[in-house]
Protein backbone atom coordinates (compact mmCIF):
# COMPACT_ATOMS: atom_id res chain seq x y z
CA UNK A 1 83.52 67.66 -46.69
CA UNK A 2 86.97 67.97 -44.72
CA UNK A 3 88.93 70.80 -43.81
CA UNK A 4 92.46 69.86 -44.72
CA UNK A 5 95.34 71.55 -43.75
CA UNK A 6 98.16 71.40 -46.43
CA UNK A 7 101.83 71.61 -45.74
CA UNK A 8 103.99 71.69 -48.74
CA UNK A 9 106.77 74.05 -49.93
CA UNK A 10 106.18 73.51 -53.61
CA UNK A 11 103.84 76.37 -54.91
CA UNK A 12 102.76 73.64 -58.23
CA UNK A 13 102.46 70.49 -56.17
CA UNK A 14 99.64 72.63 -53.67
CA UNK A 15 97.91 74.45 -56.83
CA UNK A 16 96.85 71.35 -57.99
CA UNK A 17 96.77 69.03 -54.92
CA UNK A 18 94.01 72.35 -53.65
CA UNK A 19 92.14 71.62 -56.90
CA UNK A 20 91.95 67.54 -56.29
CA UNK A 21 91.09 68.18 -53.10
CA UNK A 22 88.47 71.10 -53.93
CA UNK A 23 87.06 69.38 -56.58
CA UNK A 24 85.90 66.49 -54.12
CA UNK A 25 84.07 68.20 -52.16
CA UNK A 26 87.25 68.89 -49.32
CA UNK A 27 87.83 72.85 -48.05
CA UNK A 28 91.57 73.38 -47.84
CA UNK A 29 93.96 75.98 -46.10
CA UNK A 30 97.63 75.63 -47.50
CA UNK A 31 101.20 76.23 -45.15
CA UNK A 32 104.16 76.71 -46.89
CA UNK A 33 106.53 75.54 -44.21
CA UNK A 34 106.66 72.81 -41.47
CA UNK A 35 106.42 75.50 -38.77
CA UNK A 36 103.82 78.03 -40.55
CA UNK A 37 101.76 74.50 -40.72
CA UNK A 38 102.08 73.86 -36.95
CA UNK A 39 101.21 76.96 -36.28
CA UNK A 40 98.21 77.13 -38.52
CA UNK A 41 97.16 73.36 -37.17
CA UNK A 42 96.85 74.72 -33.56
CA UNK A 43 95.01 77.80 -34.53
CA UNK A 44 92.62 76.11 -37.32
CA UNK A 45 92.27 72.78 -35.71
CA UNK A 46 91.65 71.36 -39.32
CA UNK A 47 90.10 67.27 -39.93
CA UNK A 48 92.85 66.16 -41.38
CA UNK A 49 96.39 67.15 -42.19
CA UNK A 50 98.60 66.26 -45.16
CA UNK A 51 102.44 66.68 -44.84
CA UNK A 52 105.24 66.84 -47.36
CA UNK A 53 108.39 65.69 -46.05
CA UNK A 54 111.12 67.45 -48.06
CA UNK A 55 110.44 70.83 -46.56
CA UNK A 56 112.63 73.96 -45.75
CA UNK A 57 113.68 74.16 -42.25
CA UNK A 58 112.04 71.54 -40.05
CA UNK A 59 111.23 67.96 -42.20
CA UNK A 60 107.77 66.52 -42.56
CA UNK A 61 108.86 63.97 -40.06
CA UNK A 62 109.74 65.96 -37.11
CA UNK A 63 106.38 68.14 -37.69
CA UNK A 64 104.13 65.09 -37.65
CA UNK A 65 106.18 63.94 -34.32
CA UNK A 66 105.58 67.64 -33.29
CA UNK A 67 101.44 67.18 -34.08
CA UNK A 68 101.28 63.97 -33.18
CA UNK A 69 102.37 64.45 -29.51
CA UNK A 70 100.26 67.53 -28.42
CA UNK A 71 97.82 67.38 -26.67
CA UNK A 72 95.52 70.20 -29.07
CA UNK A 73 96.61 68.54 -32.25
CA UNK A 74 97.33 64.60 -31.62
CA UNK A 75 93.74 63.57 -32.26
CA UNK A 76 94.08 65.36 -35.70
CA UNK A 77 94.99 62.59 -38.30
CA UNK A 78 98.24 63.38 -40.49
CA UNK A 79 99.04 62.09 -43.75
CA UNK A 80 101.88 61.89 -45.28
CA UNK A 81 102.56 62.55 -48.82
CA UNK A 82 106.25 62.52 -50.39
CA UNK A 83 108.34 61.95 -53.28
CA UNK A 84 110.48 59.76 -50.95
CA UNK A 85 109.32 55.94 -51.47
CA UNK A 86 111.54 54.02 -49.71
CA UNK A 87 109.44 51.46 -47.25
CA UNK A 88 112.28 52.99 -44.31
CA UNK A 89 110.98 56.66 -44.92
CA UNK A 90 107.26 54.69 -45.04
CA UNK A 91 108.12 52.88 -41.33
CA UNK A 92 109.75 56.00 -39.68
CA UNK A 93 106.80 58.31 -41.29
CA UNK A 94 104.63 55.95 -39.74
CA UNK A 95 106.45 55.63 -36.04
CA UNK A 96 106.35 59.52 -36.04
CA UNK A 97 102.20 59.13 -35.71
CA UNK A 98 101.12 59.53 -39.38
CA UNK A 99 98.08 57.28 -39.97
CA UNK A 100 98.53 57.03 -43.83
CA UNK A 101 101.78 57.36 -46.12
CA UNK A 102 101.18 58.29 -50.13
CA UNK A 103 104.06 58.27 -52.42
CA UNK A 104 103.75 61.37 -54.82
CA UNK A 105 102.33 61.86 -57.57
CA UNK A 106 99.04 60.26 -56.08
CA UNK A 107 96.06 59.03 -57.98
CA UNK A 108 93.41 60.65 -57.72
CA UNK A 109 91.07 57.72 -56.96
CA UNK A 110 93.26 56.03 -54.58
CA UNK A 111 94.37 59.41 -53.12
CA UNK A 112 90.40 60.51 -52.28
CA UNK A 113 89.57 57.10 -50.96
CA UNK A 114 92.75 56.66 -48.54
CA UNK A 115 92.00 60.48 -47.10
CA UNK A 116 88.41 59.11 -46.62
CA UNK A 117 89.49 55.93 -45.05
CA UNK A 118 92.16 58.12 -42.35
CA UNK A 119 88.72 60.57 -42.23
CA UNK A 120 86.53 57.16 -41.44
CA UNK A 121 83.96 58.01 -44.11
């Protein structure tokens, strides 16, 4: 079991993302916002972090670039997960320090075992 630090602004998409990830065995604390999330990631220190990248105020991106270079969060994998699936928004997702990018709506199969692999389980 993980604890997984959500950041999405959609009240629907983290009801039943919390549930997937509940339901396998994951504990999860939810942000609302890019900054709440930062916030929240320095304070909770969680295993693993999945982003949204359409988000009010600061974008998905520049909070994983935020996460990814400080020092108390950077060894904390982030994930991205986003309606946007173009491979540029996959590349720059990627260059901002995310280890995985998942086009929404994910699988639940393929979503479990890609947070496993970025969890090395």
């Amino acid at each position: 079991m993980a604890r997984i630090l959500l950041i999405e602004d959609s009240p629907t998409d983290t009801a039943v993302l919390t549930q997937l990830l509940e339901r396998n065995g994951h504990e999860v604390l939810s942000s609302g916002s890019a900054e709440d999330g930062i916030v929240a990631c320095k304070r909770e220190l969680p295993d693993l972090v999945i982003m949204d990248v359409v988000l009010p105020g600061m974008n998905g991106f520049q909070a994983t670039r935020a996460l990814s270079r400080d020092a108390a969060t950077s060894a904390i994998p982030v994930l991205i997960l986003s309606t946007k699936d173009m491979e540029t928004d996959r590349a720059w997702g990627m260059r901002q320090g995310a280890k995985d990018y998942i086009v929404k709506p994910p699988r639940e199969d393929e979503f479990i075992a890609r947070i496993n692999a970025v969890l090395g389980h």
